[in-house]
Protein backbone atom coordinates (compact mmCIF):
# COMPACT_ATOMS: atom_id res chain seq x y z
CA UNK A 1 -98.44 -106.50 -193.78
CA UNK A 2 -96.38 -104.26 -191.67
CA UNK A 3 -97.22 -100.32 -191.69
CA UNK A 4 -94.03 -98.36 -193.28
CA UNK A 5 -92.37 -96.74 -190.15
CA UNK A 6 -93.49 -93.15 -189.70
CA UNK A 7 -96.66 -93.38 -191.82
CA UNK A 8 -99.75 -93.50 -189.61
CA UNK A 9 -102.51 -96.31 -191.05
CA UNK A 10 -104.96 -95.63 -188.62
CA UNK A 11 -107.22 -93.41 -190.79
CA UNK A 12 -106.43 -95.20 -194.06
CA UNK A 13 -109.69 -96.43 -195.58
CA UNK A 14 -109.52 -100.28 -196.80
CA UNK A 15 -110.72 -100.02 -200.30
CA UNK A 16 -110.97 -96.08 -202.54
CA UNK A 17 -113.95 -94.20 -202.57
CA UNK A 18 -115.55 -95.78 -205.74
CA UNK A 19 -117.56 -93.84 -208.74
CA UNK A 20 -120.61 -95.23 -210.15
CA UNK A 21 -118.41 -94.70 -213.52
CA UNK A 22 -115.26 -96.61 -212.75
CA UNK A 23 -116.61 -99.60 -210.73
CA UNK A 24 -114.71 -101.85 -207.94
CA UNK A 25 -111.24 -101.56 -207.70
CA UNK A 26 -109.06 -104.21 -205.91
CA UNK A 27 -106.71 -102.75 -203.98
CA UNK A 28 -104.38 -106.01 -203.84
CA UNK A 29 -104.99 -107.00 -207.26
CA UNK A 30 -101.84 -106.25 -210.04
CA UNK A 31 -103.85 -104.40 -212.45
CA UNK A 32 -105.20 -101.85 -209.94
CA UNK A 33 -101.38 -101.84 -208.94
CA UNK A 34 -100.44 -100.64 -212.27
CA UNK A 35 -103.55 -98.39 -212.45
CA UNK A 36 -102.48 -96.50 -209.37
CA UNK A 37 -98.75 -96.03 -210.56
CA UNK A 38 -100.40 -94.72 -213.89
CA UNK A 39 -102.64 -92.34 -212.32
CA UNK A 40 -99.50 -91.48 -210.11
CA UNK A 41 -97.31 -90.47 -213.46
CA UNK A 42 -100.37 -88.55 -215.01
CA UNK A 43 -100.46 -86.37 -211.80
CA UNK A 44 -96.62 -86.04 -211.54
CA UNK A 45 -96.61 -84.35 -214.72
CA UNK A 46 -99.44 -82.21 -213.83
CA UNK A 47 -97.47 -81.39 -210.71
CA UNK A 48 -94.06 -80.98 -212.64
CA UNK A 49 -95.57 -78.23 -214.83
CA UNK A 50 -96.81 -76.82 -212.31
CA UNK A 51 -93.47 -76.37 -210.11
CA UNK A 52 -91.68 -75.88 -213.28
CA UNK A 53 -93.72 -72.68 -213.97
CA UNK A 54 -93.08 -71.30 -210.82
CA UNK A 55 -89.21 -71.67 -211.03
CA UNK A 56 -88.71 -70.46 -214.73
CA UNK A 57 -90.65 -67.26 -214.33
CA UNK A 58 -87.96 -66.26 -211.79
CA UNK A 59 -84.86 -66.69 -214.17
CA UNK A 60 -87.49 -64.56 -216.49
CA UNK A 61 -87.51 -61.60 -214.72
CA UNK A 62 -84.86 -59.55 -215.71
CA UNK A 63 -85.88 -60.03 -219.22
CA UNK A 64 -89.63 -59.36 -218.59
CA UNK A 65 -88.29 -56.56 -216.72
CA UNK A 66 -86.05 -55.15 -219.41
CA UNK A 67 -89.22 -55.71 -222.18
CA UNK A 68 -92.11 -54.58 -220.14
CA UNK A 69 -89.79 -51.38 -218.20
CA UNK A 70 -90.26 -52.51 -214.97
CA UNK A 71 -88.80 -52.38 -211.37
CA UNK A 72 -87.84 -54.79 -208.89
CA UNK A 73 -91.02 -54.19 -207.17
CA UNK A 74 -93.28 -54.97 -210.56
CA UNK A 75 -91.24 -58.26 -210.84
CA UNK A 76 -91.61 -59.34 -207.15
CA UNK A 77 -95.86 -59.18 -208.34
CA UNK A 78 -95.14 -61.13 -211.21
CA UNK A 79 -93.82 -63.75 -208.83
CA UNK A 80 -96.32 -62.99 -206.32
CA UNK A 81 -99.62 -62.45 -207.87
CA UNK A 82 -99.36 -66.34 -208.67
CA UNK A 83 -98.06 -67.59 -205.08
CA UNK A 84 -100.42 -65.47 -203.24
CA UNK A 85 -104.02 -66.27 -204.74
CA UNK A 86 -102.35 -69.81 -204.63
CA UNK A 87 -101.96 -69.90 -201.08
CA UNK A 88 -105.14 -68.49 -200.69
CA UNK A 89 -107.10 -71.20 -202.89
CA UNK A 90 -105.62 -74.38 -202.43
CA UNK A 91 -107.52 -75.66 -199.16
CA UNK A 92 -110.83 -74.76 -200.61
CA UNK A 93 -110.02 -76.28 -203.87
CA UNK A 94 -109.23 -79.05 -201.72
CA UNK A 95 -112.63 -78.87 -200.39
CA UNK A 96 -114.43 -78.76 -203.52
CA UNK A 97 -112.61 -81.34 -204.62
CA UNK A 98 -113.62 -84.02 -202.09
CA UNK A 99 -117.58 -82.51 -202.50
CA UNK A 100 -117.69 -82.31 -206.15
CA UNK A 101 -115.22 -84.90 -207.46
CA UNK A 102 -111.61 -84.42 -207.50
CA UNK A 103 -110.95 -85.58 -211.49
CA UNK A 104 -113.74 -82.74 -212.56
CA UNK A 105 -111.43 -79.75 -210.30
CA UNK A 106 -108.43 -81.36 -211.35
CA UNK A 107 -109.29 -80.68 -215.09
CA UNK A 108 -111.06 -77.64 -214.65
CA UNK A 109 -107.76 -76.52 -213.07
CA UNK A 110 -105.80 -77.76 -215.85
CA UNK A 111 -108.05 -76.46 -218.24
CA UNK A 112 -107.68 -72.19 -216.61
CA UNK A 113 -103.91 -73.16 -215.87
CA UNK A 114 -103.65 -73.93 -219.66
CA UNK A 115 -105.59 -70.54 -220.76
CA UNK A 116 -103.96 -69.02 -218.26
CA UNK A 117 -100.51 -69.48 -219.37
CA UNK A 118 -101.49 -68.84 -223.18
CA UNK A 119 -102.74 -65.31 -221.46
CA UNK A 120 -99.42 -64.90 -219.78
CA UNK A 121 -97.22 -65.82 -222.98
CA UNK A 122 -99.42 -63.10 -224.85
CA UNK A 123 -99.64 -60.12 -222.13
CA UNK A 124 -98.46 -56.68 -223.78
CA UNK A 125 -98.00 -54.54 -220.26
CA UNK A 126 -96.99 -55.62 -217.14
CA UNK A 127 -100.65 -55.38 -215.46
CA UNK A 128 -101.96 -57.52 -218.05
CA UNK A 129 -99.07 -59.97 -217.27
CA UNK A 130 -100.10 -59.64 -213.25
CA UNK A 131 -103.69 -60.57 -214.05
CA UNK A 132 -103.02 -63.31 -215.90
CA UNK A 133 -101.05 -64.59 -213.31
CA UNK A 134 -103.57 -63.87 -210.52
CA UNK A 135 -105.95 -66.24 -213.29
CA UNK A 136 -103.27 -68.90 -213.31
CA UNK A 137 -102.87 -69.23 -210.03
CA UNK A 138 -106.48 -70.12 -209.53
CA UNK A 139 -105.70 -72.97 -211.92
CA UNK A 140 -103.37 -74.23 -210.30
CA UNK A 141 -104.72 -74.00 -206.83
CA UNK A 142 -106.83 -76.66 -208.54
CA UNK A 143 -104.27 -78.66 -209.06
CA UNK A 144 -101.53 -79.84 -206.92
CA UNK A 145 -104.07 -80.70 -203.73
CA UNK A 146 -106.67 -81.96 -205.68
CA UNK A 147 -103.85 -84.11 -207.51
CA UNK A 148 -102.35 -85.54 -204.43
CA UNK A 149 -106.16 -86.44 -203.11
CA UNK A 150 -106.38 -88.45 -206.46
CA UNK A 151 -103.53 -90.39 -205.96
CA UNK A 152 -104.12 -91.15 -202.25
CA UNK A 153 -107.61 -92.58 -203.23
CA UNK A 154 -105.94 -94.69 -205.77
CA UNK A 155 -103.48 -96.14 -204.21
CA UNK A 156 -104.50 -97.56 -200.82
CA UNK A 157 -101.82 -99.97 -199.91
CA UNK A 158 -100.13 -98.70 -196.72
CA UNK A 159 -96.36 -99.26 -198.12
CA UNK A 160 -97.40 -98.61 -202.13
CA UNK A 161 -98.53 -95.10 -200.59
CA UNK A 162 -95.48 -94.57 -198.95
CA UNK A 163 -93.65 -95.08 -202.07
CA UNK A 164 -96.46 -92.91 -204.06
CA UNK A 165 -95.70 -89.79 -201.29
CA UNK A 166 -91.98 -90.23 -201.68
CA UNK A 167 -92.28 -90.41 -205.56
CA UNK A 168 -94.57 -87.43 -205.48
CA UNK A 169 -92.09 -85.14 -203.18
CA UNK A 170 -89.16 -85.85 -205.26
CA UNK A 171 -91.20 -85.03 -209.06
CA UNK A 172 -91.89 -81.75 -207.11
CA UNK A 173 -88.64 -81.12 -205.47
CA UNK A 174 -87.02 -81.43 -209.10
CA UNK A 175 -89.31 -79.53 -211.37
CA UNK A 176 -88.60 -77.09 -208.45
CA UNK A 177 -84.90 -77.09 -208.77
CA UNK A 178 -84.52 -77.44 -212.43
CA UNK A 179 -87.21 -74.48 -213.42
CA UNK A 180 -83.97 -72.07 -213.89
CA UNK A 181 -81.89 -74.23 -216.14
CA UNK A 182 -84.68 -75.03 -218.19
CA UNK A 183 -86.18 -71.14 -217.91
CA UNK A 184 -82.31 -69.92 -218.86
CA UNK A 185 -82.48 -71.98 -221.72
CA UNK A 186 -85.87 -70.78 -223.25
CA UNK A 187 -85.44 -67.29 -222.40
CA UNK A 188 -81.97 -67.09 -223.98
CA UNK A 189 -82.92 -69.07 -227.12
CA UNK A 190 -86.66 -68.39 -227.16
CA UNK A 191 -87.78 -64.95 -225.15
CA UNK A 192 -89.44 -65.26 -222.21
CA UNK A 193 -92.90 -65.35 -223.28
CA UNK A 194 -91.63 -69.39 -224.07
CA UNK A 195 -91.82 -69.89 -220.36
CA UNK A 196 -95.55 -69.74 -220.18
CA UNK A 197 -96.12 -71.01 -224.02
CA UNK A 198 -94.00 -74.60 -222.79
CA UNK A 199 -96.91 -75.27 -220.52
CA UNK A 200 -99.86 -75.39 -222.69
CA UNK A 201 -98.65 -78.30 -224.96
CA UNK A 202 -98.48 -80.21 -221.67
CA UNK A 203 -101.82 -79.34 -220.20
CA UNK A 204 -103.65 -80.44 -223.38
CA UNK A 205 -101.89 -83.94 -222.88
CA UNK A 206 -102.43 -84.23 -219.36
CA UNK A 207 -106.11 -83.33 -219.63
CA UNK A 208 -106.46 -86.20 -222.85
CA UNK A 209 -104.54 -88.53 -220.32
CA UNK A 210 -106.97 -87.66 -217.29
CA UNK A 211 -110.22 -88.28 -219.89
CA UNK A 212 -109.13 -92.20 -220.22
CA UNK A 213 -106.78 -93.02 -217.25
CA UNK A 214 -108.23 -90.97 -213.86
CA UNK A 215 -111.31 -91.87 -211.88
CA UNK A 216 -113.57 -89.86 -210.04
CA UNK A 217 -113.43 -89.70 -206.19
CA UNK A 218 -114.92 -87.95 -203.51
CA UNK A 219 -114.78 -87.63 -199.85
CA UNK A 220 -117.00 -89.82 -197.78
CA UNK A 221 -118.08 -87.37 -195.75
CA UNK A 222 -117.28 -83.39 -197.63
CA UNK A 223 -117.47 -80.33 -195.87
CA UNK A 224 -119.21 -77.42 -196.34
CA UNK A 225 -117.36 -74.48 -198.05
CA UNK A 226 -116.42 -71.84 -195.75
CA UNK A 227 -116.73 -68.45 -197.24
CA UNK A 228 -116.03 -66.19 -194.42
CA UNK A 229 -112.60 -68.00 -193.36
CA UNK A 230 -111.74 -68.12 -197.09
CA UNK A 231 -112.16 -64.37 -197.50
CA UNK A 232 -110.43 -64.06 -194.09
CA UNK A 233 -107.27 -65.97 -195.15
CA UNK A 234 -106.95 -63.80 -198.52
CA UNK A 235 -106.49 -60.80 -196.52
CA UNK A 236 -104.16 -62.50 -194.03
CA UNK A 237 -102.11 -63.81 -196.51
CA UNK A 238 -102.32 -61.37 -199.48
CA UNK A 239 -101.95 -57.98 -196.56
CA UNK A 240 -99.14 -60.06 -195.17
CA UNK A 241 -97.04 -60.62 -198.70
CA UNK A 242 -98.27 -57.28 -199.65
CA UNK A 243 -97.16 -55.85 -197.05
CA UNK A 244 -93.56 -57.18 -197.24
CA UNK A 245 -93.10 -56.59 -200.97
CA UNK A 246 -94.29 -52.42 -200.70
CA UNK A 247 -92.81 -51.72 -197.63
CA UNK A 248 -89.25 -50.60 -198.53
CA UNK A 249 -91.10 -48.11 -201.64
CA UNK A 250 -94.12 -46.67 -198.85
CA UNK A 251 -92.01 -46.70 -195.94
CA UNK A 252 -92.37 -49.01 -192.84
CA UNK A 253 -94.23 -47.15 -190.10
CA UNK A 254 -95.72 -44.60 -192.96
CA UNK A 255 -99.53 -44.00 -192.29
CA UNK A 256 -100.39 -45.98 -195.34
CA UNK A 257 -98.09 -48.92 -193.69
CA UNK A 258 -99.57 -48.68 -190.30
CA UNK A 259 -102.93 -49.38 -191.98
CA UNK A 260 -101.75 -52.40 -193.71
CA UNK A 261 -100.77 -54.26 -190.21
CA UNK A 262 -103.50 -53.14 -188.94
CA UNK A 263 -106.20 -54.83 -191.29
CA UNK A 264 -103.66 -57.72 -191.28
CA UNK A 265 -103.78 -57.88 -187.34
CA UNK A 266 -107.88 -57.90 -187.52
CA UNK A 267 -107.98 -60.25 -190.29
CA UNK A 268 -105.45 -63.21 -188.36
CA UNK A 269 -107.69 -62.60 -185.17
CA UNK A 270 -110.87 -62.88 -187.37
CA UNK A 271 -109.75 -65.80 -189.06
CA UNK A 272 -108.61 -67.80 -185.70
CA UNK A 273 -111.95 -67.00 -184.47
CA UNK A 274 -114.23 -67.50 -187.18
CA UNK A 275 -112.45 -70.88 -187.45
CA UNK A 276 -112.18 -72.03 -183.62
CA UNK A 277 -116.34 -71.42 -183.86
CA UNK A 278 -117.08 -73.38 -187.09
CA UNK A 279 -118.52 -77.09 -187.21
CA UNK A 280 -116.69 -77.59 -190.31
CA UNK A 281 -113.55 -74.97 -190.50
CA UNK A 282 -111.75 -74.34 -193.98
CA UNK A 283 -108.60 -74.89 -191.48
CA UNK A 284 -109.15 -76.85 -188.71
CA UNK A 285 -106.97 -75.23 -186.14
CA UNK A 286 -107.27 -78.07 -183.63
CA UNK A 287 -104.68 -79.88 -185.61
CA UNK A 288 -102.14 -77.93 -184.81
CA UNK A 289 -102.39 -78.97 -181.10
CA UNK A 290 -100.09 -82.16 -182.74
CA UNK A 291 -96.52 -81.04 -183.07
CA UNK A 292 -95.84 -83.26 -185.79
CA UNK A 293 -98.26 -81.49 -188.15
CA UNK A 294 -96.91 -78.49 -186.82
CA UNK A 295 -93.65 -79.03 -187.57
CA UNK A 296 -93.89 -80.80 -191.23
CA UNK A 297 -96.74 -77.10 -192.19
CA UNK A 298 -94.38 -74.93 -190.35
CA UNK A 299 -91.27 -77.10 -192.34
CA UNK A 300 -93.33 -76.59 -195.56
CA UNK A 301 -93.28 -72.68 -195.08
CA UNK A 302 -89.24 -72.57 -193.84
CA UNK A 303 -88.09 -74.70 -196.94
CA UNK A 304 -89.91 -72.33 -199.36
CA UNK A 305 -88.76 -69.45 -197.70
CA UNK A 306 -85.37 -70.41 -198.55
CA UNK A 307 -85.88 -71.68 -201.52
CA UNK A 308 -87.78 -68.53 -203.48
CA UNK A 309 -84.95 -66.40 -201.58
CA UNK A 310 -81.87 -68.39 -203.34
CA UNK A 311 -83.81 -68.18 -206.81
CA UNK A 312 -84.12 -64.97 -206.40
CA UNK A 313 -81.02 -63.98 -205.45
CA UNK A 314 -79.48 -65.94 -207.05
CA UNK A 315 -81.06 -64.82 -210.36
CA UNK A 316 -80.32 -61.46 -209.91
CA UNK A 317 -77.16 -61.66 -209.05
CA UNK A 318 -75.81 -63.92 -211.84
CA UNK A 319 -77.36 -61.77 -214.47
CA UNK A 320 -77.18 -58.36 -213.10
CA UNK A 321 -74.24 -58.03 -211.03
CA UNK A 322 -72.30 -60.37 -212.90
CA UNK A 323 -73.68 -59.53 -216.38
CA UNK A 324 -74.33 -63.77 -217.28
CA UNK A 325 -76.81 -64.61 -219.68
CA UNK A 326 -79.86 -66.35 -218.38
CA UNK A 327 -78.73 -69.81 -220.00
CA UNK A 328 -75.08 -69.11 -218.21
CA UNK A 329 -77.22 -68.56 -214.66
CA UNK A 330 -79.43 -71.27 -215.34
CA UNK A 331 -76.00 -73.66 -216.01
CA UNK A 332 -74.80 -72.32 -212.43
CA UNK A 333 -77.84 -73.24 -211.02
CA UNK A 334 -77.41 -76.74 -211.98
CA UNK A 335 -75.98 -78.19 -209.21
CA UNK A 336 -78.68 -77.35 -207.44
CA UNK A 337 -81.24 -79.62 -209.67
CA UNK A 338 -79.06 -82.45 -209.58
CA UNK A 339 -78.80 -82.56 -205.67
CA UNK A 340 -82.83 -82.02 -205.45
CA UNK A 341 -82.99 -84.73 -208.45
CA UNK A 342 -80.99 -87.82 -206.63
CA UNK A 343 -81.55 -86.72 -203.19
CA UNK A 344 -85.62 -86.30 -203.41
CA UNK A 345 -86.44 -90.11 -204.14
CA UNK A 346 -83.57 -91.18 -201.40
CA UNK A 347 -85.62 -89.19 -198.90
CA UNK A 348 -89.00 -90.90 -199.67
CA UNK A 349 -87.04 -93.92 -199.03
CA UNK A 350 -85.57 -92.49 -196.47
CA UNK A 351 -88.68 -92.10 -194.89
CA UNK A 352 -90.53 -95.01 -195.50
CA UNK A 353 -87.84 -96.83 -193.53
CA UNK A 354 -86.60 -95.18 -190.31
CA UNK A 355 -89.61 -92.02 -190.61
CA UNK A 356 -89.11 -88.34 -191.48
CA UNK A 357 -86.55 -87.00 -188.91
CA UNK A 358 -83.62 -88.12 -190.43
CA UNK A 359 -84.28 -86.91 -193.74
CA UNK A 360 -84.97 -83.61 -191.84
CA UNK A 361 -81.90 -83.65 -190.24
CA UNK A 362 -80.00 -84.03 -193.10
CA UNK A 363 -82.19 -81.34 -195.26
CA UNK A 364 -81.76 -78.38 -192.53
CA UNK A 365 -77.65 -79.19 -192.23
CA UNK A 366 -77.29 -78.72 -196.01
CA UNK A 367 -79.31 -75.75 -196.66
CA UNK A 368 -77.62 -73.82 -193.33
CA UNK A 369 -74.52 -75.02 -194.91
CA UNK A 370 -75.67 -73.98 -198.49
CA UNK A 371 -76.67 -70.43 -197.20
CA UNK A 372 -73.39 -69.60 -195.15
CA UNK A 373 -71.11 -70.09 -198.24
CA UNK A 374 -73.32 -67.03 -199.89
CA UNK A 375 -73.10 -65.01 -196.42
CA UNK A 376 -69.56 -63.13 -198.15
CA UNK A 377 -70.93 -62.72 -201.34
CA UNK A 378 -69.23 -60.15 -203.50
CA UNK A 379 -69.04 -59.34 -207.34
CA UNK A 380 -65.51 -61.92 -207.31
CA UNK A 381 -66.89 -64.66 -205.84
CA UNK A 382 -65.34 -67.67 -207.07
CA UNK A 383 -67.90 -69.56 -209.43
CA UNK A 384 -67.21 -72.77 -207.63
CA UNK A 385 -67.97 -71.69 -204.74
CA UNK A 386 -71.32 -70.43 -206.44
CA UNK A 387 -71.72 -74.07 -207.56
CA UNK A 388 -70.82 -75.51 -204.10
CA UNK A 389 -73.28 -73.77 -202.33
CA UNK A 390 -76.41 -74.97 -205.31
CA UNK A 391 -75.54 -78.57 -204.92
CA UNK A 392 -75.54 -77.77 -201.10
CA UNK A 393 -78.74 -76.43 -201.45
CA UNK A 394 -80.19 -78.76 -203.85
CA UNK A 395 -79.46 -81.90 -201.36
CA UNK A 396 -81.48 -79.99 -198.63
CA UNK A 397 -84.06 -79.18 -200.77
CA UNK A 398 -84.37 -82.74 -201.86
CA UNK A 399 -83.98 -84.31 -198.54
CA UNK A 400 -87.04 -82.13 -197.42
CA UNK A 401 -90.08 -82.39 -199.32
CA UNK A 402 -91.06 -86.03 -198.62
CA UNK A 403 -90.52 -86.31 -194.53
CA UNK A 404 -92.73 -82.94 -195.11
CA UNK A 405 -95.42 -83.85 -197.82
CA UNK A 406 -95.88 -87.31 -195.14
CA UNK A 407 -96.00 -85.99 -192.14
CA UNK A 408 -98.73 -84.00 -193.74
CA UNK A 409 -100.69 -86.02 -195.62
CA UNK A 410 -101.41 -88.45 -192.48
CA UNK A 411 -102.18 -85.79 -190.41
CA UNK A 412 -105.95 -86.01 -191.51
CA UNK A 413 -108.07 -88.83 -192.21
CA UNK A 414 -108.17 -90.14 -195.98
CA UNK A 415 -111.36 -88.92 -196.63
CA UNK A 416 -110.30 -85.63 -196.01
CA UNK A 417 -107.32 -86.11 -198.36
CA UNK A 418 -108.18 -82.99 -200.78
CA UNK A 419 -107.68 -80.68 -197.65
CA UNK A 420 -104.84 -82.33 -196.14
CA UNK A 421 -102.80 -81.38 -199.72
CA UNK A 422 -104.19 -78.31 -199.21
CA UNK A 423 -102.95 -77.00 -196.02
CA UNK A 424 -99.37 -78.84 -196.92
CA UNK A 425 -99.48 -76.97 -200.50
CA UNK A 426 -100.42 -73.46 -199.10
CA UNK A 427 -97.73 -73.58 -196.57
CA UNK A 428 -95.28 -74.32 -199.05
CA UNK A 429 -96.65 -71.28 -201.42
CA UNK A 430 -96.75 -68.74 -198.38
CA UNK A 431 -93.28 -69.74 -197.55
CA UNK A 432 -92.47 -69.11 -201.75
CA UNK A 433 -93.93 -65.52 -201.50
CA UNK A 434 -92.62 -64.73 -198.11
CA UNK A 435 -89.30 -65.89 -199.52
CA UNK A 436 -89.57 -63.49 -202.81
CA UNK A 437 -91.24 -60.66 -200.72
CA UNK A 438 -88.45 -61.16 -197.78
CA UNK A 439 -85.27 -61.29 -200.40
CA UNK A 440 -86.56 -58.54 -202.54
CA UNK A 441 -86.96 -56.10 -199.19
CA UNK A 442 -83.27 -56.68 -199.03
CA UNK A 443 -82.48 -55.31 -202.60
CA UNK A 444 -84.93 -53.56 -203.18
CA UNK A 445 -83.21 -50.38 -203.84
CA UNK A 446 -79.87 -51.97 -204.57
CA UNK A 447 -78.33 -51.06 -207.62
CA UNK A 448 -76.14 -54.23 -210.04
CA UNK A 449 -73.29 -53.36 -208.77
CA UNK A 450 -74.40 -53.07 -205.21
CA UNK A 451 -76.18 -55.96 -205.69
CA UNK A 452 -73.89 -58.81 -204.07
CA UNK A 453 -72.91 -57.21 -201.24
CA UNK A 454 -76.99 -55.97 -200.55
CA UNK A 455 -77.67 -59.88 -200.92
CA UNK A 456 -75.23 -61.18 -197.87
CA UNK A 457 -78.52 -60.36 -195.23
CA UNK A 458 -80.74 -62.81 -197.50
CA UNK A 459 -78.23 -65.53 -197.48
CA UNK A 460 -78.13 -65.18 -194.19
CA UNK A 461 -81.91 -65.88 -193.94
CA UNK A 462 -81.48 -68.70 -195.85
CA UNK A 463 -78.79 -70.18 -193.72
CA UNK A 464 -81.31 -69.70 -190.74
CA UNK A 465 -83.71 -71.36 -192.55
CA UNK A 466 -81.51 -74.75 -192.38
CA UNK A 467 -81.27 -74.05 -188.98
CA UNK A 468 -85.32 -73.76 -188.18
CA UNK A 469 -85.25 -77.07 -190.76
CA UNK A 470 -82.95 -79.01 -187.59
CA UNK A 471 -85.16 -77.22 -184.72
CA UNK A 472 -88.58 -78.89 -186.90
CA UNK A 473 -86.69 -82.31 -187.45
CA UNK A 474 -86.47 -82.57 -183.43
CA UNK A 475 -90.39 -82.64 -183.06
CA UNK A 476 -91.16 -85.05 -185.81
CA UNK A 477 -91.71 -88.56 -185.62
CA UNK A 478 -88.89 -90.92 -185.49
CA UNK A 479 -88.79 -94.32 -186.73
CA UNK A 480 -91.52 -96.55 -186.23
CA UNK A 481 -93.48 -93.59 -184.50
CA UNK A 482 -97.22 -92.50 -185.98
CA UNK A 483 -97.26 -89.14 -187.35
């Protein structure tokens, strides 16, 4: 059978890592066929809750800020406090995963994502709120990676996979894009503690469905956990973030500023050489001598950047400068799901045919052209120009996840599969913090009805976000090229 173009077979393993518990599976037999596309559905959903989550909580802020009395720099943690231990976790979950069996971390995760969320729902003060999102995003950390590693095992067929990866990107890409109509609906008929009760129902049945449907895997050969280059990438990441989000309220070259870059200088040059020395590195740094898998993790961080800043924006905006309800801003938002909805499986197709860059190419045009609409923002703005630029920026945001998630995902061999979901998934969440931390600098002391015209410099980062999205699509792989 010929490879898919742009997917590289070289490290695929012929038959899935087999349990003791499950038996032989044959990869070219019907039933395992169906088996894979089930397992494939059970970890969508897992995956959809997930991204979901992440989206509706923004369209919840003003409300949460309103209930709990707090600032624009409180709601930026809300956001944050999830992304960043995220970030932080999801390559050693990863890790863990392929040592101690990816369906045991996958429920565990679902299990303190689930508990998590009931926490959230129930939190009386906004500290209570932030902890319970620092606890969920340790559950989910445990989840999207190890999720991905599952259904890679599964399904081992070059060309089934490709399918799989594109199916995968385009579940995420949409519960991405459709977390504020569905979070404008709850809040406005529910509160916004429904946000965070909606996911439990789901966890129970994804965790009943993993019981009877998911086998265990593991990687042939696992690596050793690395605790110092874990520890070192929480204080890169969190000081960064941190950094970014308390700037405008401490001042940026205050003493208590200075301080921050400077533990967030020695942690990046600890980190690079704690990992350059390691046998087995939590992020193996050599990998990023490829310029494909630089591209599709530096891709990963760009697209998230610009994504967090429009919901963000964008949220604020509609309901505080121009007074809408959150089910009004959610409706305005629609667009946007609908391009991420039929554009995200067209990409995977996309890809599996002529390879990533084209899909990149057309995913960095939209979202430059998506963020320059927004550039002359004001508190008159035609609403169909509001819904012009969503759909714009839905159709990049669905045209980019699969070339990215691909690229990715075959940079590393398949035994390594939990940590190649890993590094893809904690690009994308530093890119979703950097993108909340980044547009709430901009109006961070902006009052609602300064508010539109204090957004123009974030649309303008978005628009240079498409732009970076055309400078990555030059250095991927083009059709019938290995990633």
């Amino acid at each position: 059978m010929r490879p898919q173009p742009g997917i590289s077979t070289t490290n695929l393993p012929p038959h899935p890592r087999q349990d003791p518990s499950t038996g032989p599976v044959d990869p070219g037999g019907s039933s395992s066929s169906r088996r894979g596309w089930v397992v494939l559905a059970i970890c969508c959903l897992s995956l959809f809750v997930v991204g979901l989550d992440t989206t509706m909580v923004n369209v919840a802020l003003p409300a949460i800020g309103q209930d709990l009395n707090v600032g624009t720099s409180g709601l930026e943690w809300t956001v944050n406090a999830y992304t960043l231990v995220l970030a932080s976790l999801l390559i050693s979950s990863g890790a863990v995963a392929d040592r101690v069996g990816r369906r045991r971390v996958f429920q565990l995760g679902l299990l303190v994502f689930g508990v998590a969320s009931a926490a959230c729902a129930l939190a009386p003060s906004i500290g209570l709120l932030i902890g319970a999102r620092v606890v969920q995003g340790i559950g989910g950390s445990m989840l999207s990676p190890v999720a991905l590693a599952i259904v890679v095992n599964v399904i081992t067929d070059p060309k089934e996979r490709a399918r799989a990866i594109g199916v995968w990107a385009a579940v995420f890409g949409v519960s991405m894009a459709a977390g504020p109509v569905t979070g404008g609906a709850l809040v406005e008929g529910l509160g916004w503690r429904s946000v965070f009760w909606i996911n439990v129902p789901v966890v129970v049945a994804v965790l009943l469905l993993t019981v009877f449907f998911v086998p265990e895997s593991r990687g042939q050969q696992p690596r050793r956990l690395d605790v110092p280059g874990q520890l070192l990438l929480v204080v890169m990441v969190g000081g960064a973030v941190a950094m970014l989000i308390e700037g405008p309220r401490i001042g940026w070259v205050s003493p208590v500023a200075l301080i921050g870059y400077a533990v967030v200088a020695a942690a990046t040059a600890g980190f690079v050489w704690t990992e350059s020395r390691r046998r087995e590195p939590l992020m193996d740094l050599q990998l990023f001598r490829r310029r494909p898998f630089t591209a599709a993790v530096v891709g990963a961080v760009v697209v998230f950047v610009a994504l967090n800043a429009t919901l963000l924006l964008g949220t604020l905006y509609l309901q505080d400068a121009r007074g809408m309800s959150a089910l009004a801003a959610g409706a305005v938002t629609l667009p946007m799901a609908l391009g991420a909805t039929v554009c995200a499986p067209l990409s995977g197709i996309l890809v599996g045919r002529v390879g990533p860059r084209r899909p990149l190419l057309i995913a960095g045009t939209f979202t430059t052209l998506g963020g320059l609409c927004l550039v002359a923002l004001d508190d008159d703005t035609s609403i169909l120009v509001l819904l012009l630029a969503y759909l714009l920026l839905g159709i990049g945001f669905g045209f980019s996840n699969a070339p990215i998630t691909n690229t990715a995902v075959n940079g590393l061999p398949a035994d390594r599969s939990g940590v190649a979901g890993g590094l893809t998934s904690t690009a994308r969440q530093f890119g979703a913090a950097l993108g909340v931390a980044l547009a709430g600098g901009v109006i961070a002391t902006a009052t609602p009805a300064d508010l539109a015209h204090a957004s123009r410099p974030g649309w303008i980062l978005v628009a240079c976000c498409g732009l970076l999205v055309l400078l990555v699509a030059r250095v991927s792989p083009a059709a019938g090229k290995s990633s």
